[in-house]
Protein backbone atom coordinates (compact mmCIF):
# COMPACT_ATOMS: atom_id res chain seq x y z
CA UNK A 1 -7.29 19.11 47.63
CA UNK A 2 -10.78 20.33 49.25
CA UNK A 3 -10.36 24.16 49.85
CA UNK A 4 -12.42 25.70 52.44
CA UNK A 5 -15.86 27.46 51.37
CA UNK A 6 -14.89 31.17 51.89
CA UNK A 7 -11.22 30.48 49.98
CA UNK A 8 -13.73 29.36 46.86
CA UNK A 9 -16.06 32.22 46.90
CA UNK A 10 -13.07 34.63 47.55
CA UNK A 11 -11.36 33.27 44.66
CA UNK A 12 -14.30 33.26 42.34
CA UNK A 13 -15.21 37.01 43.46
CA UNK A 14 -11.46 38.48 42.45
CA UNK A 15 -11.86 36.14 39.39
CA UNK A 16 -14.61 37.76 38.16
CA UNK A 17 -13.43 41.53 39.06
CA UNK A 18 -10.12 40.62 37.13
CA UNK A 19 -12.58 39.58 34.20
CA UNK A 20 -14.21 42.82 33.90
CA UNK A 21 -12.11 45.81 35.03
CA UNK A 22 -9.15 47.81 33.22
CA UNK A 23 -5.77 47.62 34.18
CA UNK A 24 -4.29 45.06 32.03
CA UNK A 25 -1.10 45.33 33.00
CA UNK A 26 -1.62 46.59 36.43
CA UNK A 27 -4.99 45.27 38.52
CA UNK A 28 -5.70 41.94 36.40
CA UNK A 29 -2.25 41.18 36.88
CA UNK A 30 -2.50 41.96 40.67
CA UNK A 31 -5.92 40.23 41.66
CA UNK A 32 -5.08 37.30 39.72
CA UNK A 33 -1.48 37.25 42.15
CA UNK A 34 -4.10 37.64 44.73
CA UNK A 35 -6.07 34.43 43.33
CA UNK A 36 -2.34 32.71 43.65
CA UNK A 37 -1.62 32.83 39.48
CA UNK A 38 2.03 33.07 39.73
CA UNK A 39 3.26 35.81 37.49
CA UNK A 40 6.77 37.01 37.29
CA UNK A 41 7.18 40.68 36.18
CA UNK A 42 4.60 42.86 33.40
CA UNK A 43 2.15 40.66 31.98
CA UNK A 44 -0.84 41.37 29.68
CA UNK A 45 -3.84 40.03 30.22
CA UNK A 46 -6.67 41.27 28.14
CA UNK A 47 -10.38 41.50 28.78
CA UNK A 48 -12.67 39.01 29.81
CA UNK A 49 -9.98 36.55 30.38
CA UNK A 50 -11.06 33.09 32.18
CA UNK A 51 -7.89 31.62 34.09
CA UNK A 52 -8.33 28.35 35.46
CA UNK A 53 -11.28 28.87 38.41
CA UNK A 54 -10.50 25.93 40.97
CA UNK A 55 -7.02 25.59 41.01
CA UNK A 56 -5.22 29.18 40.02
CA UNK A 57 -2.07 28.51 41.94
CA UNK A 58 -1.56 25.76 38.94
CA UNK A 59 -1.11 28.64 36.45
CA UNK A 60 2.28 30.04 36.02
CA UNK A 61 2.97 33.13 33.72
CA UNK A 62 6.10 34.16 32.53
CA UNK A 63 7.80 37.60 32.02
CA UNK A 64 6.29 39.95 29.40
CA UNK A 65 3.72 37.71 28.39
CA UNK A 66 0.63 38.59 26.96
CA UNK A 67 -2.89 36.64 26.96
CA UNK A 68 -5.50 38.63 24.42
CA UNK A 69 -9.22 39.33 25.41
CA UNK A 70 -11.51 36.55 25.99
CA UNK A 71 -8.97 33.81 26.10
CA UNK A 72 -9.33 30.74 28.61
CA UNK A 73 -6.94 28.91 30.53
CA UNK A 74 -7.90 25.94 32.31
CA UNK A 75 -5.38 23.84 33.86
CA UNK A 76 -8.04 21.06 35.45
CA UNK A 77 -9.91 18.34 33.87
CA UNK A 78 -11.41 15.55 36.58
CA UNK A 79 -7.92 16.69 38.28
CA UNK A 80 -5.44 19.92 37.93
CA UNK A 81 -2.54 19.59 35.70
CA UNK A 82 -0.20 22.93 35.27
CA UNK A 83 0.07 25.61 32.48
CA UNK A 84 3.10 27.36 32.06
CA UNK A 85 3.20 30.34 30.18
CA UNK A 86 7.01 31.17 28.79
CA UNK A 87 8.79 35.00 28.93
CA UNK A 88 7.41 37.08 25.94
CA UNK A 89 4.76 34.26 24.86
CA UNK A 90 1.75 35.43 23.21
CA UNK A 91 -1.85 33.99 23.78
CA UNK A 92 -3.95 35.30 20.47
CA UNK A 93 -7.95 36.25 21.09
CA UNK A 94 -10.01 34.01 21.87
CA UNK A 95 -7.80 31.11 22.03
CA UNK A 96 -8.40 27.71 24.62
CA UNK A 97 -4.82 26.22 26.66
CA UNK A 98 -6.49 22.97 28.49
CA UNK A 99 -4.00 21.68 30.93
CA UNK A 100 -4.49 17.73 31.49
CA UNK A 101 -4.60 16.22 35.09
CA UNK A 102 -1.49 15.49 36.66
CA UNK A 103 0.38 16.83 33.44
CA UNK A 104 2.17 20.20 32.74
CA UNK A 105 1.34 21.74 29.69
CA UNK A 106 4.05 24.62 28.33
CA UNK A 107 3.60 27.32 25.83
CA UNK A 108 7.09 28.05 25.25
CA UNK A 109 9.16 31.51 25.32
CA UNK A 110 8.84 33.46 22.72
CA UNK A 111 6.30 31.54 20.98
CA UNK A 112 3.19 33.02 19.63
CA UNK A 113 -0.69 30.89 19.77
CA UNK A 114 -2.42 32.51 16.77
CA UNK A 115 -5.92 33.94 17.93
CA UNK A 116 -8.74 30.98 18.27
CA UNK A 117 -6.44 28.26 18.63
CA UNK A 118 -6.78 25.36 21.03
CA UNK A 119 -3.45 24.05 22.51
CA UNK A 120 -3.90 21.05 24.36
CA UNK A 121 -0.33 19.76 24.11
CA UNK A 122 3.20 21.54 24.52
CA UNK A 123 4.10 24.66 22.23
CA UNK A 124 7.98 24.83 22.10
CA UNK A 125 9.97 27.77 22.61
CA UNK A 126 10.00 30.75 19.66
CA UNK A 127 7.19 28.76 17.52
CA UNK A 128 4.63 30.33 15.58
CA UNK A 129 1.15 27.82 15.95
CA UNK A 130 -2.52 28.68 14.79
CA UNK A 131 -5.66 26.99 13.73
CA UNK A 132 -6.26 26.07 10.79
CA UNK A 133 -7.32 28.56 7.96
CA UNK A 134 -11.47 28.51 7.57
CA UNK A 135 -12.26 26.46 4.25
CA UNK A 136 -15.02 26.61 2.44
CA UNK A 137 -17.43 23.25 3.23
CA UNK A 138 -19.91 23.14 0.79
CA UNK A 139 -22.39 25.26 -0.82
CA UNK A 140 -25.90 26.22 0.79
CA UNK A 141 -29.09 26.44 -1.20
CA UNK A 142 -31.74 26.54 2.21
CA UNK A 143 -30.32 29.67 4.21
CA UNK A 144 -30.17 28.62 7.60
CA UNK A 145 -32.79 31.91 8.55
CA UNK A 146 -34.73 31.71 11.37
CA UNK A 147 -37.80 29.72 9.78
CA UNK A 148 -35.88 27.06 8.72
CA UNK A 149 -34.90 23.72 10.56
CA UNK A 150 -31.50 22.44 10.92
CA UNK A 151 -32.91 19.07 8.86
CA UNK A 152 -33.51 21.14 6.06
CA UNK A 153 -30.57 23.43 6.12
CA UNK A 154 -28.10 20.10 6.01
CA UNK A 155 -30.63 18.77 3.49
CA UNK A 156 -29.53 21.71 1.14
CA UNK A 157 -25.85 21.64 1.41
CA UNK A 158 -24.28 20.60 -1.80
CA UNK A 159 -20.59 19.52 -2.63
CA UNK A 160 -17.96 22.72 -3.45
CA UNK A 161 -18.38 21.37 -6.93
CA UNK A 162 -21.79 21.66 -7.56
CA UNK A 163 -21.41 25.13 -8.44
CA UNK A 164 -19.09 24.55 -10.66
CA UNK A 165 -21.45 21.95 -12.38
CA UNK A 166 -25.22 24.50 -12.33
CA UNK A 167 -22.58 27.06 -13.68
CA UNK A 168 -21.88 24.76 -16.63
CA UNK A 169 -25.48 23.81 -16.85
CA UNK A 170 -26.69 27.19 -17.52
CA UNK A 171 -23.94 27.89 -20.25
């Protein structure tokens, strides 16, 4: 599926405008329809939002969706696959949808990806999905500042319950 030259650089130029300028319900919308994203009705699509470079005809967004700033859609690995966005989804900030090749991934109506997720596989309709809450890893005695090596930051990290331990030490 070799695309002539000019069609590439055309693409990539209204990708980038889309990227940077307002209008996120009007322009973005529009260029990306111009890049051959097929979007049905208002959409939101925030700022600084990468979708899919190579293949953008592959990327289909529903009705009243909305993807948040700085989110990226990519619906080709070694081979396009297809993203579907549903009516009234929403894509949180900074989240990743990877499409597989030959595959069609779905986020499904109504359903809301939490901000910083990664969705590789099918969200079904009206379903709530995010990452997983940060957790505390372990406890750092050598701040990683810019003097100090990597070696000797991991060196330092101690199990959660070593605090709990010096704590009792000291008592």
């Amino acid at each position: 599926m070799n695309k002539p030259l000019y069609k590439r650089i055309w693409n990539r130029v209204l990708h980038s405008l889309a990227r940077t300028l307002p209008g996120a319900t009007t322009l973005r919308p529009f260029l990306h329809k111009l890049r051959g994203v097929k979007i049905s009705g208002k959409v939101f699509i925030g700022d600084d939002v990468y979708l899919e470079n190579e293949y953008p005809e592959r990327v289909e967004i529903g009705e009243g969706a909305q993807i948040a700033l700085r989110s990226i859609l990519v619906a080709h690995i070694r081979g396009p696959g297809d993203i579907v966005i549903g009516k009234n989804a929403v894509i949180g900030f900074g989240s990743c949808i990877v499409g597989a090749p030959g595959k069609s991934l779905r986020i499904g109506d109504n359903s809301v990806v939490g901000a910083g997720s990664v969705v590789t596989t099918d969200i079904p309709p009206d379903t709530f999905c995010s990452p997983d809450k940060t957790k505390p890893r372990g406890i750092v005695t050598v701040p990683l500042t810019f003097d100090v090596n990597y070696e000797d930051f991991t060196g330092g990290l101690r199990p959660l319950s070593w605090r709990k331990r010096m704590k009792e030490a000291q008592q």
